[in-house]
PDB file of N, CA and C in Angstrom:
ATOM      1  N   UNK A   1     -21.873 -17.565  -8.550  1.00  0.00           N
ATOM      2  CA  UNK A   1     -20.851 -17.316  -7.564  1.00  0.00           C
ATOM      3  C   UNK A   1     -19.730 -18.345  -7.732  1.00  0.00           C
ATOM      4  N   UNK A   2     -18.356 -17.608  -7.776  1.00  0.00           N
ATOM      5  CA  UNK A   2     -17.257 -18.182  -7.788  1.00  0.00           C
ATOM      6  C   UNK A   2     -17.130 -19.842  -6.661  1.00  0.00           C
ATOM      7  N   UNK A   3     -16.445 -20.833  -6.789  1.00  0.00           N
ATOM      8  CA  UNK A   3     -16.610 -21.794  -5.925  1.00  0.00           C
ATOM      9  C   UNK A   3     -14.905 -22.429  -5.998  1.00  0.00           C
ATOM     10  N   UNK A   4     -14.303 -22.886  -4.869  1.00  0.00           N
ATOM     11  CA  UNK A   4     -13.215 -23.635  -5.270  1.00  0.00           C
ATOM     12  C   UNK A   4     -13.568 -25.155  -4.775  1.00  0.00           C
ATOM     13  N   UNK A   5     -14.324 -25.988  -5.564  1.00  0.00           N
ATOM     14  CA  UNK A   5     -14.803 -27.452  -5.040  1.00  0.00           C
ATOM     15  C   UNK A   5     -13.527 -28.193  -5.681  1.00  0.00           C
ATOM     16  N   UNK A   6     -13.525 -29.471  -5.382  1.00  0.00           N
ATOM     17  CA  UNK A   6     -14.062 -29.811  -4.224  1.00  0.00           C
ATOM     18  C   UNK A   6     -13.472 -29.232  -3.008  1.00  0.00           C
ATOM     19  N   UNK A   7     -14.659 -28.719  -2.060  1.00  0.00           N
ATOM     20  CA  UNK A   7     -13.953 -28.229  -1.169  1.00  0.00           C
ATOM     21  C   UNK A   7     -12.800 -29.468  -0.118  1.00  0.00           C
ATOM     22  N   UNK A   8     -12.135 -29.560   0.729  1.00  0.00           N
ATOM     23  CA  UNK A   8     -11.126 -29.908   1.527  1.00  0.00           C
ATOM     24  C   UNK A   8     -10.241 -31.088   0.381  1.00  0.00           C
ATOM     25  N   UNK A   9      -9.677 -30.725  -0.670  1.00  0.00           N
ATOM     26  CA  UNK A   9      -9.039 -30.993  -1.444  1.00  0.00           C
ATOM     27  C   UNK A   9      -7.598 -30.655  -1.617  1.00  0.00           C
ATOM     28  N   UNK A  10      -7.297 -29.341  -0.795  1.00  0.00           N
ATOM     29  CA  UNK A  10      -5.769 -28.693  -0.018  1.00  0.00           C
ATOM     30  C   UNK A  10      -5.252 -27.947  -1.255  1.00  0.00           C
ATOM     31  N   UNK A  11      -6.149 -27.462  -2.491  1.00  0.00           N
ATOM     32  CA  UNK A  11      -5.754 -26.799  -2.923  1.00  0.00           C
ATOM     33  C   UNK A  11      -6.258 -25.180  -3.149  1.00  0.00           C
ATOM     34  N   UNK A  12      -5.788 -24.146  -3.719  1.00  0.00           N
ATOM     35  CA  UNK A  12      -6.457 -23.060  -4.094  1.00  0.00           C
ATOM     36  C   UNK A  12      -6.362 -22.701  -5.182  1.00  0.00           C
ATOM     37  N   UNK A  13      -8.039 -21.814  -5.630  1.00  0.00           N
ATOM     38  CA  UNK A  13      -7.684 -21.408  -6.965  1.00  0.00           C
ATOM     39  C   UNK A  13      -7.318 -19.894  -6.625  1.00  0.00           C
ATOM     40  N   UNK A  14      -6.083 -19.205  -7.689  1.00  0.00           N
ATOM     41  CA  UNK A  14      -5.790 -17.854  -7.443  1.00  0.00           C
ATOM     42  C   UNK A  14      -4.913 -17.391  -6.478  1.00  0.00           C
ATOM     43  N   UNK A  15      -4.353 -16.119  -6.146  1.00  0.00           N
ATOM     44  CA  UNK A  15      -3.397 -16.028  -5.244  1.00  0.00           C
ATOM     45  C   UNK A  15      -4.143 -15.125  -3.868  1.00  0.00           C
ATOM     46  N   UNK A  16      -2.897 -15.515  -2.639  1.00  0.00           N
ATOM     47  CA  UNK A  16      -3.734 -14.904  -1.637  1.00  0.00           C
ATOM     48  C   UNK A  16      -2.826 -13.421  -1.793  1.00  0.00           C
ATOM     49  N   UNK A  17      -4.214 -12.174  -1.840  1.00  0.00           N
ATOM     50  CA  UNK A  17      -3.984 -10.761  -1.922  1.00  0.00           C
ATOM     51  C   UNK A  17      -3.424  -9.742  -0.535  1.00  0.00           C
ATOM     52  N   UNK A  18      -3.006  -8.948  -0.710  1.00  0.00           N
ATOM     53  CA  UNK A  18      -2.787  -8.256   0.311  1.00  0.00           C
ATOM     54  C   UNK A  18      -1.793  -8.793   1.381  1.00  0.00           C
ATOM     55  N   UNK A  19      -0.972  -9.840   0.738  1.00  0.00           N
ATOM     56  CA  UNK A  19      -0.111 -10.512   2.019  1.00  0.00           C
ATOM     57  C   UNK A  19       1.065 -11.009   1.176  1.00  0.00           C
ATOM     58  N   UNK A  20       2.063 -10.987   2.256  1.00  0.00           N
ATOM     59  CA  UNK A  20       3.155 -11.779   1.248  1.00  0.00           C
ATOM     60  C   UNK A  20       4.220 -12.285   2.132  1.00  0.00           C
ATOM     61  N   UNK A  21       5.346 -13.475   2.243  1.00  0.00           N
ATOM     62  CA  UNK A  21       5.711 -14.218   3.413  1.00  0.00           C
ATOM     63  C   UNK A  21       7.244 -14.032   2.581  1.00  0.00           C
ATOM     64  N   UNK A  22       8.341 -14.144   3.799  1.00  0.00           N
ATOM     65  CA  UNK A  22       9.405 -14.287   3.853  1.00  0.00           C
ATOM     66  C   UNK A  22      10.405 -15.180   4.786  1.00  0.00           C
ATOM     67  N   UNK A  23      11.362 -15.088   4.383  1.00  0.00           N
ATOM     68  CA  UNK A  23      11.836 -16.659   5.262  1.00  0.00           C
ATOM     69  C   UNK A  23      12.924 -16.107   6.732  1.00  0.00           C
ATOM     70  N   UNK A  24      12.641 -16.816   7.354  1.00  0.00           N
ATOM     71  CA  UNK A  24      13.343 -15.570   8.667  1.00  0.00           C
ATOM     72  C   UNK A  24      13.907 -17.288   9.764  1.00  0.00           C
ATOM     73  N   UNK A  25      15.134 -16.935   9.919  1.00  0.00           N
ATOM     74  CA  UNK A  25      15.694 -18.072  10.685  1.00  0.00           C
ATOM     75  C   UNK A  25      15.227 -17.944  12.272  1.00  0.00           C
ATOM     76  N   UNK A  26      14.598 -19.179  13.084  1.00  0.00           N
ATOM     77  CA  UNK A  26      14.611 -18.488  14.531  1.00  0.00           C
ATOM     78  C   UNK A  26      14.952 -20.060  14.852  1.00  0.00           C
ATOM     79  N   UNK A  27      16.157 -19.078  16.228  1.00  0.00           N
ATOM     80  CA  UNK A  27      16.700 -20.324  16.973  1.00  0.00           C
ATOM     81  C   UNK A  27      17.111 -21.726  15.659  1.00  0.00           C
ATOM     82  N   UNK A  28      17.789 -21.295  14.438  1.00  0.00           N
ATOM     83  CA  UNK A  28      18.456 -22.661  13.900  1.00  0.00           C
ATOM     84  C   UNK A  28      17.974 -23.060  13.105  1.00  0.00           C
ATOM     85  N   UNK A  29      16.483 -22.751  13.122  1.00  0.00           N
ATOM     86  CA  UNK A  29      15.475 -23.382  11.939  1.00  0.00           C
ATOM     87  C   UNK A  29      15.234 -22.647  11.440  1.00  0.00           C
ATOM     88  N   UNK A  30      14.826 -22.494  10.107  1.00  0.00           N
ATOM     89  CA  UNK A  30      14.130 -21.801   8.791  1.00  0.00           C
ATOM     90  C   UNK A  30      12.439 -21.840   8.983  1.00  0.00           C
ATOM     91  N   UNK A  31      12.125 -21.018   8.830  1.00  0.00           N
ATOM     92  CA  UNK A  31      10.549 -20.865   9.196  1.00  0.00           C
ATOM     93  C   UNK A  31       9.861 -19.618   8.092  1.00  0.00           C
ATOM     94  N   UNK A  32       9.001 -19.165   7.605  1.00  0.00           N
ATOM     95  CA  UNK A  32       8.182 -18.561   7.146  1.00  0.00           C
ATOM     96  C   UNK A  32       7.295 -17.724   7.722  1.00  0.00           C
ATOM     97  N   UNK A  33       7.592 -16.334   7.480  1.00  0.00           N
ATOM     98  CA  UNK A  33       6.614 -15.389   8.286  1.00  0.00           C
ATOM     99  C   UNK A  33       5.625 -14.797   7.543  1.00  0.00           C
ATOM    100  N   UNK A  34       4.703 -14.555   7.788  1.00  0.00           N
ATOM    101  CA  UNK A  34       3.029 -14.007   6.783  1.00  0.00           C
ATOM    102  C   UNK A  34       2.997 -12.260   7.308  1.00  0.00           C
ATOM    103  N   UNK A  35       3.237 -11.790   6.432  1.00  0.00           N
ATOM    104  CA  UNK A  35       2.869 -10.067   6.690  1.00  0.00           C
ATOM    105  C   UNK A  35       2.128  -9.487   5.877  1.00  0.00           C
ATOM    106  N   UNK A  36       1.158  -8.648   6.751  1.00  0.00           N
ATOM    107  CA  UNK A  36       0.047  -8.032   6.070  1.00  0.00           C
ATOM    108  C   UNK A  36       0.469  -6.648   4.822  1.00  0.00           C
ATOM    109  N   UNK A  37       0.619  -6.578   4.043  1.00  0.00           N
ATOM    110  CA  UNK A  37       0.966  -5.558   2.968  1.00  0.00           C
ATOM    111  C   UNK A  37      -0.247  -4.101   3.807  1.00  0.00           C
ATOM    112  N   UNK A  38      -1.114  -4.610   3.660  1.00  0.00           N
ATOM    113  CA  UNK A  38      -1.367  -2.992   4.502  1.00  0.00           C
ATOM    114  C   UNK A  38      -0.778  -2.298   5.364  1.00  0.00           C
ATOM    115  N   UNK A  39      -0.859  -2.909   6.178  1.00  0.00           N
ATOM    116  CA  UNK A  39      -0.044  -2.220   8.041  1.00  0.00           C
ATOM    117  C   UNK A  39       1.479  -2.584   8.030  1.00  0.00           C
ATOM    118  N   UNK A  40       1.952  -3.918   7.529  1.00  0.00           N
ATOM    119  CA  UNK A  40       3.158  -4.249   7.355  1.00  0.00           C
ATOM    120  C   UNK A  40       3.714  -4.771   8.427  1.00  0.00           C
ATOM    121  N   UNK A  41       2.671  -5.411   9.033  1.00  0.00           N
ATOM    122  CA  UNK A  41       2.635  -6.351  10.553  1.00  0.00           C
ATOM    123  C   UNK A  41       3.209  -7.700  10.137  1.00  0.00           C
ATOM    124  N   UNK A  42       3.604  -8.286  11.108  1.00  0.00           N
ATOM    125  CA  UNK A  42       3.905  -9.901  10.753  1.00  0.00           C
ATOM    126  C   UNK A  42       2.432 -10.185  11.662  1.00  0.00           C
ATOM    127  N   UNK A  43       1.963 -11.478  11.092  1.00  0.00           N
ATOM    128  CA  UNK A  43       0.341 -12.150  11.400  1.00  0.00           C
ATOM    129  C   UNK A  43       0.800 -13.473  11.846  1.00  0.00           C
ATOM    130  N   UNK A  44       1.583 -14.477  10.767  1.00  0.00           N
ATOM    131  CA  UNK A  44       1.476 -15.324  11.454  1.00  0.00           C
ATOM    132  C   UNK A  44       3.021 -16.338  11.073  1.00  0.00           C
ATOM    133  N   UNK A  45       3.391 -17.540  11.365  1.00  0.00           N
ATOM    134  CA  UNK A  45       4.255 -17.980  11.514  1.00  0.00           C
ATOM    135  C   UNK A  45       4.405 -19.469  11.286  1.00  0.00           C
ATOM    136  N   UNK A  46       5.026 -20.264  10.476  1.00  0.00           N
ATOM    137  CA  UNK A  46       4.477 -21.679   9.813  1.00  0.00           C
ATOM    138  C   UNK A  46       5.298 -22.315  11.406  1.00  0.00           C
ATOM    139  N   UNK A  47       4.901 -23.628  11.591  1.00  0.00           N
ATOM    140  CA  UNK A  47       5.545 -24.360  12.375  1.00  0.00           C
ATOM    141  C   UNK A  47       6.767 -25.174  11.827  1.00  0.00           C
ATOM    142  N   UNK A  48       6.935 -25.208  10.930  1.00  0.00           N
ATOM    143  CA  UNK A  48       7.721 -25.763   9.782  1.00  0.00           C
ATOM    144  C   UNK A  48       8.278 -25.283   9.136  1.00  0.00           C
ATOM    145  N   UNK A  49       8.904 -26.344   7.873  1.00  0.00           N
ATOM    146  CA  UNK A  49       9.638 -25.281   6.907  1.00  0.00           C
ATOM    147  C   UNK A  49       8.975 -25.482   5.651  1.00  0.00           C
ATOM    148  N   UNK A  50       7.607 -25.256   5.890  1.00  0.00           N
ATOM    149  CA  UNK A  50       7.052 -25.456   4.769  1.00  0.00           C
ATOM    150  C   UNK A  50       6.290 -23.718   4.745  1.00  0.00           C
ATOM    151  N   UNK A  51       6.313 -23.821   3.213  1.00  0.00           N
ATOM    152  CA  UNK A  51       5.456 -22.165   2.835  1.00  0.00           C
ATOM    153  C   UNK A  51       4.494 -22.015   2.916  1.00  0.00           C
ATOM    154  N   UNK A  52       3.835 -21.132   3.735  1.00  0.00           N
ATOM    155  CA  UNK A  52       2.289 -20.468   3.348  1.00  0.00           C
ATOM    156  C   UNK A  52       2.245 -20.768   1.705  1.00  0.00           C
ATOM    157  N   UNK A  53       0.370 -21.891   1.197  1.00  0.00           N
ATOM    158  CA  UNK A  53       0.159 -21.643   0.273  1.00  0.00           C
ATOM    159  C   UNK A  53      -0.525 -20.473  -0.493  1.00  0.00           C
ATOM    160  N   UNK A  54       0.059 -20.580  -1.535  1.00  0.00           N
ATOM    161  CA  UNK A  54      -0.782 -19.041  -2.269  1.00  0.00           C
ATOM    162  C   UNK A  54      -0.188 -17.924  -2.081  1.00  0.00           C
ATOM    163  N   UNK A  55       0.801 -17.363  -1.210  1.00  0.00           N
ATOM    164  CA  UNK A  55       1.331 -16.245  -0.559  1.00  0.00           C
ATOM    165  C   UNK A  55       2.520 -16.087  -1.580  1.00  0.00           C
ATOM    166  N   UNK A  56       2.566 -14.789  -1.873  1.00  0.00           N
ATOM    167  CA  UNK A  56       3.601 -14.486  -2.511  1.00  0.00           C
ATOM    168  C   UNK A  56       4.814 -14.117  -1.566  1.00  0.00           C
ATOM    169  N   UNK A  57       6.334 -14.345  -2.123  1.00  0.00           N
ATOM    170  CA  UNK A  57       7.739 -14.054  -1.623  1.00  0.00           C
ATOM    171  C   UNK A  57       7.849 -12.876  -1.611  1.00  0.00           C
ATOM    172  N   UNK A  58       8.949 -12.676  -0.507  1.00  0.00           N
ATOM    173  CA  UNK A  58       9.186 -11.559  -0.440  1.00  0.00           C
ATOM    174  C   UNK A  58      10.528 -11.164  -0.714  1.00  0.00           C
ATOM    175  N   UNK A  59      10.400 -10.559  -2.259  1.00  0.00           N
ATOM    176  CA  UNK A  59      12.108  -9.696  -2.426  1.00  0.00           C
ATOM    177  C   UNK A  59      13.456 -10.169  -1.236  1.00  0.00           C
ATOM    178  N   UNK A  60      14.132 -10.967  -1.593  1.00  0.00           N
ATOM    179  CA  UNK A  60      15.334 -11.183   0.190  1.00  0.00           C
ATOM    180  C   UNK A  60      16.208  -9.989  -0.572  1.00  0.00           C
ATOM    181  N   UNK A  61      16.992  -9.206   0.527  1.00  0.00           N
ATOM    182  CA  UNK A  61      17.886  -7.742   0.368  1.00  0.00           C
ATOM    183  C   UNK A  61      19.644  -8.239  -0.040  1.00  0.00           C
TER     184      UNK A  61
END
């Protein structure tokens, strides 16, 4: 069985599937939103301006 040790090391091996984040301004700040590629929901929201790791970008229009 696959393992990513050492575990709490802050990294990952591989990318995270089925999701992908884009950058969306609220109230002034730059922030990062996580949306599910299935349903095409937004899930979740960085406190920062730092990126979800592992998450792929999303195309900007």
């Amino acid at each position: 069985m696959a393992s990513n040790e050492p575990a709490g090391d802050g990294h990952r091996i591989g990318a995270v599937k089925k999701r992908s984040q884009l950058k969306t301004p609220v109230m002034g700040k730059t922030r990062f939103t996580k949306r599910s590629k299935a349903t095409g929901q937004f899930m979740d929201q960085t406190a920062g301006a730092k990126k979800f790791k592992g998450v792929r970008m999303e195309r900007s229009s």
